[in-house]
C-alpha atoms as a PDB file:
ATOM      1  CA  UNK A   1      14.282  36.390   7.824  1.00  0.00           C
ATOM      2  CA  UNK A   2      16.570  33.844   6.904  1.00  0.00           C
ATOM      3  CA  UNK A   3      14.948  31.675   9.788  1.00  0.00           C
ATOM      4  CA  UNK A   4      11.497  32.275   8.137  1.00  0.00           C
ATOM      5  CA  UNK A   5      12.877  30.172   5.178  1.00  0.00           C
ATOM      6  CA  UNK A   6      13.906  27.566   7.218  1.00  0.00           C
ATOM      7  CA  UNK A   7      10.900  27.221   8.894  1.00  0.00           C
ATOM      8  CA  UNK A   8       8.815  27.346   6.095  1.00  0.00           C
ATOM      9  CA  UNK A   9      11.284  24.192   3.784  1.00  0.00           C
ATOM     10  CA  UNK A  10      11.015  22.434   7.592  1.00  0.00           C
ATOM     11  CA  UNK A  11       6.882  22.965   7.292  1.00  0.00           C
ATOM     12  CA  UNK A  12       6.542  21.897   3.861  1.00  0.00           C
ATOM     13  CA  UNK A  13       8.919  18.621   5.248  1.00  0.00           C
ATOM     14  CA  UNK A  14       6.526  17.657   8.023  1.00  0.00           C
ATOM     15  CA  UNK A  15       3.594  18.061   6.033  1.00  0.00           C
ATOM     16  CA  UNK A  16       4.952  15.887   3.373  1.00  0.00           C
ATOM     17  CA  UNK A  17       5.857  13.470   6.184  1.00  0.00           C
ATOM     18  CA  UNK A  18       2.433  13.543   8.218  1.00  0.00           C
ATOM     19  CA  UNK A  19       0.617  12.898   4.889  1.00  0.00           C
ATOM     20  CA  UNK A  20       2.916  10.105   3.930  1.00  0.00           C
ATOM     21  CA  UNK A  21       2.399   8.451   7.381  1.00  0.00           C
ATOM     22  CA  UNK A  22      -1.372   8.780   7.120  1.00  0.00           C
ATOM     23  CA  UNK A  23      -2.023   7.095   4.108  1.00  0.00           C
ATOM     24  CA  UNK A  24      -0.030   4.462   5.407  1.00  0.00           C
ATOM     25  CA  UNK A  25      -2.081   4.461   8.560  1.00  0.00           C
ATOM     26  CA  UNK A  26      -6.008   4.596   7.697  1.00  0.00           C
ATOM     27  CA  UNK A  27      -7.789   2.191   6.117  1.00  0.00           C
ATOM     28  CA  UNK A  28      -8.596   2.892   2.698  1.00  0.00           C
ATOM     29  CA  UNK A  29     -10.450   1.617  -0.616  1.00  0.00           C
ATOM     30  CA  UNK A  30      -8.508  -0.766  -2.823  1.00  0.00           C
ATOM     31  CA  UNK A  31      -9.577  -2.644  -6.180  1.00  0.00           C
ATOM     32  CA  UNK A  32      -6.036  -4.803  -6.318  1.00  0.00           C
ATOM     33  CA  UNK A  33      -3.947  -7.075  -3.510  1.00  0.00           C
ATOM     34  CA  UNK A  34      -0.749  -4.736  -4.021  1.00  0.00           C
ATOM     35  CA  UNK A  35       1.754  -7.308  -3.883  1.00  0.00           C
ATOM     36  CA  UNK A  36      -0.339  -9.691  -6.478  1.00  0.00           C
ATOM     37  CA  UNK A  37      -1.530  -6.867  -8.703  1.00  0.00           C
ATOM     38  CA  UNK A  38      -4.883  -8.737  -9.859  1.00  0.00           C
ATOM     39  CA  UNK A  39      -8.214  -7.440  -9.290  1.00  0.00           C
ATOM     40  CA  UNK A  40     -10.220  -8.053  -6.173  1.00  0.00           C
ATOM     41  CA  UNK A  41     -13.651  -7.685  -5.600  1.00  0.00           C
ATOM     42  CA  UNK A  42     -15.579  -4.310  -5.204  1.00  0.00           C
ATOM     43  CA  UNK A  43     -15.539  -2.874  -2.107  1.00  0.00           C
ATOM     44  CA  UNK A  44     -12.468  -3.924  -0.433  1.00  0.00           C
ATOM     45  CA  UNK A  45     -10.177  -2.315   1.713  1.00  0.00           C
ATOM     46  CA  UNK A  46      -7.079  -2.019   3.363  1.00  0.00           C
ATOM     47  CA  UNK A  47      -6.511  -3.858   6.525  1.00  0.00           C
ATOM     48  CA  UNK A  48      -3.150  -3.047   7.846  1.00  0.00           C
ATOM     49  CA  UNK A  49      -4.075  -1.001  10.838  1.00  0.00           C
ATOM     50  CA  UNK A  50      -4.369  -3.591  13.494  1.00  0.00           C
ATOM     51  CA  UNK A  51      -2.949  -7.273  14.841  1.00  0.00           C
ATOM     52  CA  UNK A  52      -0.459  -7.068  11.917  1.00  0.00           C
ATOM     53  CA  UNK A  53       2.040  -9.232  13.521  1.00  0.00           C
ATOM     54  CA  UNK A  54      -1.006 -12.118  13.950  1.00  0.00           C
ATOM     55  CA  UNK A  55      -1.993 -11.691  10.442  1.00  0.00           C
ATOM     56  CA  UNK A  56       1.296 -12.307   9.063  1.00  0.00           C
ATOM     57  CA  UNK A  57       1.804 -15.452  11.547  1.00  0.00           C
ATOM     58  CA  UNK A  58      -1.481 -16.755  10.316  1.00  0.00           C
ATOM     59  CA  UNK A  59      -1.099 -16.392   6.662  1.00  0.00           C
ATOM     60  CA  UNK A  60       2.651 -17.657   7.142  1.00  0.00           C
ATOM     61  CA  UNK A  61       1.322 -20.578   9.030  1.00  0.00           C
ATOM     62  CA  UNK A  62      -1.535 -21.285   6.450  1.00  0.00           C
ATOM     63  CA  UNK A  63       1.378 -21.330   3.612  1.00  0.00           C
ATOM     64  CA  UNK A  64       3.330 -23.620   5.366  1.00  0.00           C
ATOM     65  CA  UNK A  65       0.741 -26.023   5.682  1.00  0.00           C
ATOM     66  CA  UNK A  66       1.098 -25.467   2.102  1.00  0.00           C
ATOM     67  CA  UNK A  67       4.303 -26.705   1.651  1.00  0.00           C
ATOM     68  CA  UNK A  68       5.258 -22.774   0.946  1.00  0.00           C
ATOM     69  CA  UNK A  69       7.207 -20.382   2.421  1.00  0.00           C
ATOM     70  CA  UNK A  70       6.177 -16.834   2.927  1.00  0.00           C
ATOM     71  CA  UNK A  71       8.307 -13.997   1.441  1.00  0.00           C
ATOM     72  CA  UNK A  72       8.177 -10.454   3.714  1.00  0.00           C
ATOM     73  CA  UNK A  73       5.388  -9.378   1.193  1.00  0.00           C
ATOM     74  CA  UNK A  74       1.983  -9.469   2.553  1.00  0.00           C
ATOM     75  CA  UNK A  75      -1.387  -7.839   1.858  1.00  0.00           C
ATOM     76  CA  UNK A  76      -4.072  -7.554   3.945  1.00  0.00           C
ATOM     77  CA  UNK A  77      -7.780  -6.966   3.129  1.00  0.00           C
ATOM     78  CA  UNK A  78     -11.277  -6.729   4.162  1.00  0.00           C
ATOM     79  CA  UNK A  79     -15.231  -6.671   2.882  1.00  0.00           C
ATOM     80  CA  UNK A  80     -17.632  -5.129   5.439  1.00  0.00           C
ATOM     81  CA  UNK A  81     -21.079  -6.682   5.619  1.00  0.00           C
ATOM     82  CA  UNK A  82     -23.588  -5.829   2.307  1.00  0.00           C
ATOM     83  CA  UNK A  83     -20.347  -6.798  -0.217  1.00  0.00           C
ATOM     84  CA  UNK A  84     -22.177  -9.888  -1.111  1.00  0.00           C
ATOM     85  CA  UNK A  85     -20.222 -12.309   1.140  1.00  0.00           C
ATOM     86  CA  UNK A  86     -17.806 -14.686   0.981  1.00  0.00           C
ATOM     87  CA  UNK A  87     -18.904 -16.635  -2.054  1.00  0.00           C
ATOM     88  CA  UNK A  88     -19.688 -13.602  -4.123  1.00  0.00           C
ATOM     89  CA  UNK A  89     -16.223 -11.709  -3.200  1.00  0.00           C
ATOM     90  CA  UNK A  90     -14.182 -14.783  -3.409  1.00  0.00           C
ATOM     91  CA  UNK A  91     -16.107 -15.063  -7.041  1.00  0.00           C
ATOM     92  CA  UNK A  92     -15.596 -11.635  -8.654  1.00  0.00           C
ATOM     93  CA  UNK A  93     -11.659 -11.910  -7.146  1.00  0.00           C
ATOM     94  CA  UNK A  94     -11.393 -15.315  -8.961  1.00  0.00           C
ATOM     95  CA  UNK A  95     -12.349 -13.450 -12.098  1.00  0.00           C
ATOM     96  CA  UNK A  96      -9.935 -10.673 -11.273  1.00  0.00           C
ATOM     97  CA  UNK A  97      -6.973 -13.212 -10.741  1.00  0.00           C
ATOM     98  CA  UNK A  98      -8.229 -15.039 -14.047  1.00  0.00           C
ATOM     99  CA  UNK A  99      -8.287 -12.440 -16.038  1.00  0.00           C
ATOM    100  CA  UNK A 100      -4.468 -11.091 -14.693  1.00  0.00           C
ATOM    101  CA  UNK A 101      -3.185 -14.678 -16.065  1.00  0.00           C
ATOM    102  CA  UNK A 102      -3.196 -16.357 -12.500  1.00  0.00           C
ATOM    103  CA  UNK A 103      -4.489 -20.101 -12.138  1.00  0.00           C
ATOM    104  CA  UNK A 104      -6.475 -20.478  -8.941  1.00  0.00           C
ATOM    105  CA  UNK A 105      -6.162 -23.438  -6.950  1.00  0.00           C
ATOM    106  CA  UNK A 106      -8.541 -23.421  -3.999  1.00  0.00           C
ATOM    107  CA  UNK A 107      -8.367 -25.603  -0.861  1.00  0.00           C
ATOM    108  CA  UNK A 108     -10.398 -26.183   2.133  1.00  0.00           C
ATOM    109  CA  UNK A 109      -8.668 -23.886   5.234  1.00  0.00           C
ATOM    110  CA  UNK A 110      -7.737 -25.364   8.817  1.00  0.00           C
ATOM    111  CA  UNK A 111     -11.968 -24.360  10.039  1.00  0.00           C
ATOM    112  CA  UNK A 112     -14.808 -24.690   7.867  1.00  0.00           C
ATOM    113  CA  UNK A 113     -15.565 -20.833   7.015  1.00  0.00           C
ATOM    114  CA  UNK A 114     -11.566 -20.552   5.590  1.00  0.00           C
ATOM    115  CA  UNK A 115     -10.792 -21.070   2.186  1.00  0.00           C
ATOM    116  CA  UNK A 116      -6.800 -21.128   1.083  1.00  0.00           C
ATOM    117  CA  UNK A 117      -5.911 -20.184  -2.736  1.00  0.00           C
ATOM    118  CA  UNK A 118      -2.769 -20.882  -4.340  1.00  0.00           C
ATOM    119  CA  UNK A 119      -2.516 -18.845  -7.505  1.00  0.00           C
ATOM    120  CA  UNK A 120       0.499 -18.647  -9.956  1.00  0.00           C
ATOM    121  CA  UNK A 121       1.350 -16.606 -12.798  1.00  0.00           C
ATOM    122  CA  UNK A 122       4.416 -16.275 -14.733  1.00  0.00           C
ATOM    123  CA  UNK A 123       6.037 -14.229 -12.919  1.00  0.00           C
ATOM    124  CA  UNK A 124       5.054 -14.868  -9.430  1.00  0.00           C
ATOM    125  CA  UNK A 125       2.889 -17.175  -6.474  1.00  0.00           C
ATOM    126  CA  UNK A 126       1.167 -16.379  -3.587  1.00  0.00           C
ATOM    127  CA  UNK A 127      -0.880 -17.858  -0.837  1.00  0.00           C
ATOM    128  CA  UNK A 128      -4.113 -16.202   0.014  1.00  0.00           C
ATOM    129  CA  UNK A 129      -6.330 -17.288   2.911  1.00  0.00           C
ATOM    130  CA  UNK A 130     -10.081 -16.460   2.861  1.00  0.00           C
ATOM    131  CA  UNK A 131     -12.116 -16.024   5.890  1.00  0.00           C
ATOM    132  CA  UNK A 132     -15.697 -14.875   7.129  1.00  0.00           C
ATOM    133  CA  UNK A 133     -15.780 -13.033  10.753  1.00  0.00           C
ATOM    134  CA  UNK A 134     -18.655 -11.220  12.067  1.00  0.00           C
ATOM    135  CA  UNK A 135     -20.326 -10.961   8.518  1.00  0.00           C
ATOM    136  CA  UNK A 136     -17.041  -9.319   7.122  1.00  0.00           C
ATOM    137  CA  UNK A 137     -14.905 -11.349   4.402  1.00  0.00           C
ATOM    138  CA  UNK A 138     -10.747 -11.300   4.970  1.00  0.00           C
ATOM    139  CA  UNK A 139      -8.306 -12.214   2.739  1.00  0.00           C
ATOM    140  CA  UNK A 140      -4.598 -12.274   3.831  1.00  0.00           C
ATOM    141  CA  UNK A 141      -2.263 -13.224   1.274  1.00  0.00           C
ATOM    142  CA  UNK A 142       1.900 -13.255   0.967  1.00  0.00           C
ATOM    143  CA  UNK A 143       4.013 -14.070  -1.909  1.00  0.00           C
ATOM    144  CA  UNK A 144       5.757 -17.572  -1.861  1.00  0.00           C
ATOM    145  CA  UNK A 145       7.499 -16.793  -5.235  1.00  0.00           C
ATOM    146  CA  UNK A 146       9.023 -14.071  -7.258  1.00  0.00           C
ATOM    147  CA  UNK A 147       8.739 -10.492  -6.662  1.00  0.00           C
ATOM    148  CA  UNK A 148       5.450  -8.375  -5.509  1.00  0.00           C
ATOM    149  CA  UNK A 149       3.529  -6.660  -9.042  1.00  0.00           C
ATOM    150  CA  UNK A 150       4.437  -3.200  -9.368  1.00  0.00           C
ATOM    151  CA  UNK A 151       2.898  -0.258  -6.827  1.00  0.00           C
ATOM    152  CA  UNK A 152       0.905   1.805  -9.585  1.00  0.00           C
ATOM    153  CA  UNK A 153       0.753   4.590  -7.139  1.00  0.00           C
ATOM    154  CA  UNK A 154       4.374   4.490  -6.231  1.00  0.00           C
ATOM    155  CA  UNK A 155       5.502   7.018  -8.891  1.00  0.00           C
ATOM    156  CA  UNK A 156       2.764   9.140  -8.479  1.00  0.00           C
ATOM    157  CA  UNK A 157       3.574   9.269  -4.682  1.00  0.00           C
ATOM    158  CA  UNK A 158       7.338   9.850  -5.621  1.00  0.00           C
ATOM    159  CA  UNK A 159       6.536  12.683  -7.692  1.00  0.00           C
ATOM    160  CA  UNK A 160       4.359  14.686  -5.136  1.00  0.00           C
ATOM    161  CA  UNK A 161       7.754  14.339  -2.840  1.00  0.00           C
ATOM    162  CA  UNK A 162       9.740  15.433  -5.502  1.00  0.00           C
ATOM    163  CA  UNK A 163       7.590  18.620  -6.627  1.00  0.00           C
ATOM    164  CA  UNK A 164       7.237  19.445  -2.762  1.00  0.00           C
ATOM    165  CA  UNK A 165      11.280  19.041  -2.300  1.00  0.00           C
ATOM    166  CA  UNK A 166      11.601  21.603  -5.576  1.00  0.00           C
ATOM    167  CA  UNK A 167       8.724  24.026  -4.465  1.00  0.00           C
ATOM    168  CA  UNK A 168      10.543  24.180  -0.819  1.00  0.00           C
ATOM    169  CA  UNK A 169      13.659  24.882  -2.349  1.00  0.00           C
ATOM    170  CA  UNK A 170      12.970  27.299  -4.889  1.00  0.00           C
ATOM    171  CA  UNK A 171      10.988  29.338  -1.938  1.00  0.00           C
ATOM    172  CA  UNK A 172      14.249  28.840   0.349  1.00  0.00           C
ATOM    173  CA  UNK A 173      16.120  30.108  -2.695  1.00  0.00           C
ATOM    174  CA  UNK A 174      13.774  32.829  -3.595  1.00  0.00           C
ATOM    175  CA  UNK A 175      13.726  34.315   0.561  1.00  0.00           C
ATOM    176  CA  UNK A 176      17.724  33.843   0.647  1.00  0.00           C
ATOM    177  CA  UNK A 177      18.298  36.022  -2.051  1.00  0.00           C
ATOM    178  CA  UNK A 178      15.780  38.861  -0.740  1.00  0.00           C
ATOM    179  CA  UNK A 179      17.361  38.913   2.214  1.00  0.00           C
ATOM    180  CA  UNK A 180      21.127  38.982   0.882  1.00  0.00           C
ATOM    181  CA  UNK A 181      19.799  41.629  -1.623  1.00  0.00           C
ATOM    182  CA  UNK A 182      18.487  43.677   1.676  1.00  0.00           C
ATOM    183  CA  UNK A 183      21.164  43.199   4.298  1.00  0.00           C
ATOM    184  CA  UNK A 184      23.043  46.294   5.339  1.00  0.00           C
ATOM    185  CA  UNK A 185      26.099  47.039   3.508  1.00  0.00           C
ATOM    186  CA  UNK A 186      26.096  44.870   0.617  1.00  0.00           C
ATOM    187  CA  UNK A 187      26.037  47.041  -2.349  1.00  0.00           C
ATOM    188  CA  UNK A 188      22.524  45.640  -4.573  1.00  0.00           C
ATOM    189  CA  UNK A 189      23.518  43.159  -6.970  1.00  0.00           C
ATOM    190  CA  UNK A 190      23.359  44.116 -10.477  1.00  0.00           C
ATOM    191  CA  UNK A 191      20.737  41.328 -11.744  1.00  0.00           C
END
């Protein structure tokens, strides 16, 4: 029985892992760039899936031509077709950034349908490279300067480990002392 225990905490353990590992791995909706924390368009999301080592070299290479230097903090979106486009995503994300406190400094890219932003706030700077491919919009963006905005779903991601951790143990707990109180020649405990 004791086993059972074990194999349920080391259940609960994989699950937590397999779900942490796909979130990470499918594409998903996202209103912010995580590292910037401003608003992007509608209808974004994440882009992390495939050719990650390419995007990074491209955006790095974009901020370089800059004069900037990327920091290991990248983010990586997309628009499908029917978002509106380029010019309309690029747009409402200029409001978003706005509106956060960033200034937006826009500059032609290395091809004609790439557009390269600069934007600043207080506490931070990024590089952010706009492109059009196949009817979908991309944006890749890294931080030149300061640290990446704060993960809102960080904690709540860090609490779900933390209540699975305590619900595994307190079940591990709760077998281990049925099976001490059942095992042959222990007298029963008294509480």
């Amino acid at each position: 029985m004791g086993s059972l225990a074990q194999r349920f905490l080391l259940g609960l353990i994989a699950i937590a892992m397999l779900g942490a590992a796909s979130a990470r791995a499918e594409e998903r909706p996202t209103d912010t760039d995580w590292r910037t924390g401003a608003a992007v368009a509608p209808g974004a999301m994440t882009w992390m899936s495939d050719n990650v080592a390419n995007k990074k070299q491209l955006i790095e290479q974009t901020a370089k031509a800059q004069g900037k230097t990327c920091t290991d903090k990248f983010a990586f979106l997309g628009w499908g077709i029917g978002n509106g486009g380029p010019p309309v995503i690029m747009d409402k994300t200029r409001e978003g950034y706005e509106k956060a406190g960033y200034s937006v400094q826009q500059k032609p890219g290395s091809i004609e349908t790439e557009r390269v932003w600069i934007v600043r706030d207080a506490a931070r700077e990024a590089v952010i490279l706009w492109g059009a491919f196949g009817g979908s919009t991309i944006y890749l963006s890294c931080i030149t300067a300061g640290e990446p905005a704060a993960s809102p779903g960080r904690p709540l991601y860090i609490g779900l480990l933390a209540a699975l951790g305590l619900a595994g143990f307190l079940v591990g707990w709760w077998v281990f002392r049925r099976v001490r109180a059942r095992s042959p020649g222990r007298p029963p405990s008294a509480s």
